[in-house]
C-alpha atoms as a PDB file:
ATOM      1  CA  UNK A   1     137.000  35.906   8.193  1.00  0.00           C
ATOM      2  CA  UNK A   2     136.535  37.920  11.295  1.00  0.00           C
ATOM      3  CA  UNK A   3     134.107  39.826  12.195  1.00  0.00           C
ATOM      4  CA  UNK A   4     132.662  41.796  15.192  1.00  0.00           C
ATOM      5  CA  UNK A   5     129.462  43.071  16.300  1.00  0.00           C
ATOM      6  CA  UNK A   6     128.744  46.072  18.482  1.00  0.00           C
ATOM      7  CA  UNK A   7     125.578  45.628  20.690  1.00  0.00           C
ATOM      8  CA  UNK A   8     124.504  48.014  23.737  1.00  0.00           C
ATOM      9  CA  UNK A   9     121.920  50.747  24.421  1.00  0.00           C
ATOM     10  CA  UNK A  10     121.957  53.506  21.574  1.00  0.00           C
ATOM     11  CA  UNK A  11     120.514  56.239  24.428  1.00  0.00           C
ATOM     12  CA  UNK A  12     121.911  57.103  27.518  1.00  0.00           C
ATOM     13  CA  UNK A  13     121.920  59.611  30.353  1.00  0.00           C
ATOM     14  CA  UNK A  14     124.288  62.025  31.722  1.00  0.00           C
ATOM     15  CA  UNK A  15     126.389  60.153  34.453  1.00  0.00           C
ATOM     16  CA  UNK A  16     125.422  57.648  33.684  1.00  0.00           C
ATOM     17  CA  UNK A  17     127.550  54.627  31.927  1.00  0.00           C
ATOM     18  CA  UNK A  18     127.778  53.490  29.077  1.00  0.00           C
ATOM     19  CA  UNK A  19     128.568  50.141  28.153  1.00  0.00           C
ATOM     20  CA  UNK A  20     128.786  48.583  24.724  1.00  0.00           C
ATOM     21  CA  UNK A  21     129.619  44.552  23.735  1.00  0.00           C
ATOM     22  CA  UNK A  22     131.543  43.507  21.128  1.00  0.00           C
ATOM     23  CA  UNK A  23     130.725  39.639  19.989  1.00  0.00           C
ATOM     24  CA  UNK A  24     133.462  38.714  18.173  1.00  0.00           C
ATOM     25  CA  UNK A  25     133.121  35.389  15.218  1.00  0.00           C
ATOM     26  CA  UNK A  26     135.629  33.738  12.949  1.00  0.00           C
ATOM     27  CA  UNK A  27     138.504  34.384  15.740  1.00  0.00           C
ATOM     28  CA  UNK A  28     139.494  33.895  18.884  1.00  0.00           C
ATOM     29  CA  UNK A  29     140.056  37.078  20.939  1.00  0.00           C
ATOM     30  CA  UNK A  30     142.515  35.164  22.802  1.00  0.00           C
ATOM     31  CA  UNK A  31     144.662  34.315  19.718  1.00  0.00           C
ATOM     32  CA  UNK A  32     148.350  35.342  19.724  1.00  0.00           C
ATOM     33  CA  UNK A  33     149.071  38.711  19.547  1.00  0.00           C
ATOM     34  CA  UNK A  34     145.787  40.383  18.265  1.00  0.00           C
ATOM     35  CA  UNK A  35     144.998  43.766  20.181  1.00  0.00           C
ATOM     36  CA  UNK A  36     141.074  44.643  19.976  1.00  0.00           C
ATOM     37  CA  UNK A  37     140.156  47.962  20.599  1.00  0.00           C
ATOM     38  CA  UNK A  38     137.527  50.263  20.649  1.00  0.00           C
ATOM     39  CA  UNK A  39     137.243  53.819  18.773  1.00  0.00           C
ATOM     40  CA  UNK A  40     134.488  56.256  18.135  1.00  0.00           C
ATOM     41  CA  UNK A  41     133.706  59.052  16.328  1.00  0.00           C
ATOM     42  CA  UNK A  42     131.535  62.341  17.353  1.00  0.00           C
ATOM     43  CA  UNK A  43     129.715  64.422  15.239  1.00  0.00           C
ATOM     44  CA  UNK A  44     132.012  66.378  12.745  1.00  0.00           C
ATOM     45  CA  UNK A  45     135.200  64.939  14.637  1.00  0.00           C
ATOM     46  CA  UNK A  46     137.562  62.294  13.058  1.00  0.00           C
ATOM     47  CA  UNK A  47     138.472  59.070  15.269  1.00  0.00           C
ATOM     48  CA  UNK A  48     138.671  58.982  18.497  1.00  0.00           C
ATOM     49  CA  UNK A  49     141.102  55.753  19.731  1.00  0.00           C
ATOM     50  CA  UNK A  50     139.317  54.876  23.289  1.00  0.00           C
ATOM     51  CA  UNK A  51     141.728  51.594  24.239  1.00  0.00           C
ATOM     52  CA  UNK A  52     142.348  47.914  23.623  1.00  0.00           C
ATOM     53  CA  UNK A  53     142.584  44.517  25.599  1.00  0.00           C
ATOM     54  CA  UNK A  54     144.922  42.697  24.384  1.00  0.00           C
ATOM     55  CA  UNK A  55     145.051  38.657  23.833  1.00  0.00           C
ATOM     56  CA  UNK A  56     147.103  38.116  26.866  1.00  0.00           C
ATOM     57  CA  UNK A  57     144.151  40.277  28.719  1.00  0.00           C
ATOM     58  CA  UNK A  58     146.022  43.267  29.003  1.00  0.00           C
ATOM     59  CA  UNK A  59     144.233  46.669  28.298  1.00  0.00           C
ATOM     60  CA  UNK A  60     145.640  50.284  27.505  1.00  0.00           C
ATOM     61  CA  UNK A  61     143.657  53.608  27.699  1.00  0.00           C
ATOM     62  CA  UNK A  62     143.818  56.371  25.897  1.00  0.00           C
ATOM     63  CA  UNK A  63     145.382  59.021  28.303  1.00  0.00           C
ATOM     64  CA  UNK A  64     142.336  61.626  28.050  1.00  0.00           C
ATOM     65  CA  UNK A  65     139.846  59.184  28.544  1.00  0.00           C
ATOM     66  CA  UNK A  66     141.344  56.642  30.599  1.00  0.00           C
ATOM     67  CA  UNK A  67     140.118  57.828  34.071  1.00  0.00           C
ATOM     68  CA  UNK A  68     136.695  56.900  32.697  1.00  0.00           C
ATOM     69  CA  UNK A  69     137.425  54.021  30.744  1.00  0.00           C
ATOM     70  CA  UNK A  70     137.363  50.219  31.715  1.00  0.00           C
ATOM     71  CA  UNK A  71     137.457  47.440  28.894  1.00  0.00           C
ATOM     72  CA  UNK A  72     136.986  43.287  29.649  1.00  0.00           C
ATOM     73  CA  UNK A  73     136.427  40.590  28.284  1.00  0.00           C
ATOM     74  CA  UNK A  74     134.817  37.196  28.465  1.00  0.00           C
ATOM     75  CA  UNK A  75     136.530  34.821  26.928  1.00  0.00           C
ATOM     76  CA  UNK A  76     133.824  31.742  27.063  1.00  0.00           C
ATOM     77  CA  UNK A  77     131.857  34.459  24.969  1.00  0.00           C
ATOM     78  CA  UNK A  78     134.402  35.663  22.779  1.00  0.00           C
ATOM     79  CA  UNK A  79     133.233  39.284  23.645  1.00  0.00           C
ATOM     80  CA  UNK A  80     135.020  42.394  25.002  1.00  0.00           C
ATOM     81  CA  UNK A  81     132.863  45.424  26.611  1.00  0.00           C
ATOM     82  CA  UNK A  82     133.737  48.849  27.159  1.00  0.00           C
ATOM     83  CA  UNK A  83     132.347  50.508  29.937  1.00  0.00           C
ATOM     84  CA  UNK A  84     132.967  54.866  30.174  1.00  0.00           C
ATOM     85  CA  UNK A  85     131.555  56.415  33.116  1.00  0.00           C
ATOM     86  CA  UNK A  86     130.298  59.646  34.201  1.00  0.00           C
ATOM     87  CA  UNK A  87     129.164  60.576  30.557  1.00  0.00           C
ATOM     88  CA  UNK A  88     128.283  63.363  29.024  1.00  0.00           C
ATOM     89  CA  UNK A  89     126.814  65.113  26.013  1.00  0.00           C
ATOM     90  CA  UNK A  90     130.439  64.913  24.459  1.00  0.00           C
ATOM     91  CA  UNK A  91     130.479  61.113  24.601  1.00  0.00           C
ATOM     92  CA  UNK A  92     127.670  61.142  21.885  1.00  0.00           C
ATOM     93  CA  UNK A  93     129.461  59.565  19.012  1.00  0.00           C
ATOM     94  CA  UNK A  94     129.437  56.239  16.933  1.00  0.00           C
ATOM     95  CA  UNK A  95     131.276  53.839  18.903  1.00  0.00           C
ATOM     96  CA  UNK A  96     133.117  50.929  16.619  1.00  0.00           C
ATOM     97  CA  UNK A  97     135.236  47.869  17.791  1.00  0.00           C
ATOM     98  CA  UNK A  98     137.940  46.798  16.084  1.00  0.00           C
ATOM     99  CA  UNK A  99     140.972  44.284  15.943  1.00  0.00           C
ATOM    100  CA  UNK A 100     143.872  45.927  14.403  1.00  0.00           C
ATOM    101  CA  UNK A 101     142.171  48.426  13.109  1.00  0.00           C
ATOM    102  CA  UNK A 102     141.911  45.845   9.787  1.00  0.00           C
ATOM    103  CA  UNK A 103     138.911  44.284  10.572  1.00  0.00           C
ATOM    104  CA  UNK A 104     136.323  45.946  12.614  1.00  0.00           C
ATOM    105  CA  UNK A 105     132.069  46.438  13.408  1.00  0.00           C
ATOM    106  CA  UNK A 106     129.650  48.189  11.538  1.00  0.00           C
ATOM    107  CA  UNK A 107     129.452  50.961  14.467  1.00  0.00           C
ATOM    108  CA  UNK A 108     126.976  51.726  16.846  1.00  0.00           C
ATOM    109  CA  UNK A 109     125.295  55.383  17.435  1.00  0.00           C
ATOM    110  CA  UNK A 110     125.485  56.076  21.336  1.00  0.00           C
ATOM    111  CA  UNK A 111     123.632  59.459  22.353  1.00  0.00           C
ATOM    112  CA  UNK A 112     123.939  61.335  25.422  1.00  0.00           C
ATOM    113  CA  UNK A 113     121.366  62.953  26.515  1.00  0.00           C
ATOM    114  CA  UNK A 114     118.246  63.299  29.419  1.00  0.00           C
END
């Protein structure tokens, strides 16, 4: 069974970046031909797909965020970490990983704001 773990500062300042860790047990992120993304959702707003890395190491950004975006991995950890820059009050949302969309983290609540 799979599972994934969000970990990363719940408060941060306009700017600034934020950057979130996913630990991911019970699977190799590496394993042929599993995509894991990341995807958040804001106050009264449905989901938001941010990106994914793919096994091979690969990432793809969402178009409207991708001049902010940057998502990595390490691969001795089995984690992947997405990193947004230059936030703002906007970014506040709960920010989930995810592999496939099947199996993903119980979300973490990232707030913007000085």
């Amino acid at each position: 069974q799979v599972q994934l773990q969000e970990s990363g500062p719940g408060l941060v300042k306009p700017s600034q970046t934020l950057s979130l860790t996913c630990t991911v047990s019970g699977g190799s992120i590496t394993t042929n031909y599993y995509y894991w993304s990341w995807i958040r959702q804001s106050p009264g707003k449905g989901l938001e797909w941010i990106g994914y890395i793919a096994y091979s190491g690969s990432t793809y950004y969402s178009p409207s965020l991708k001049s902010r975006t940057s998502i990595s991995r390490d691969t001795s950890k089995n984690q992947f970490t997405l990193q947004l820059t230059s936030v703002t009050p906007e970014d506040t949302a709960v920010y989930y990983c995810s592999r496939e969309v099947v199996y993903w983290g119980q979300g973490t609540q990232v707030t913007v704001s000085s």
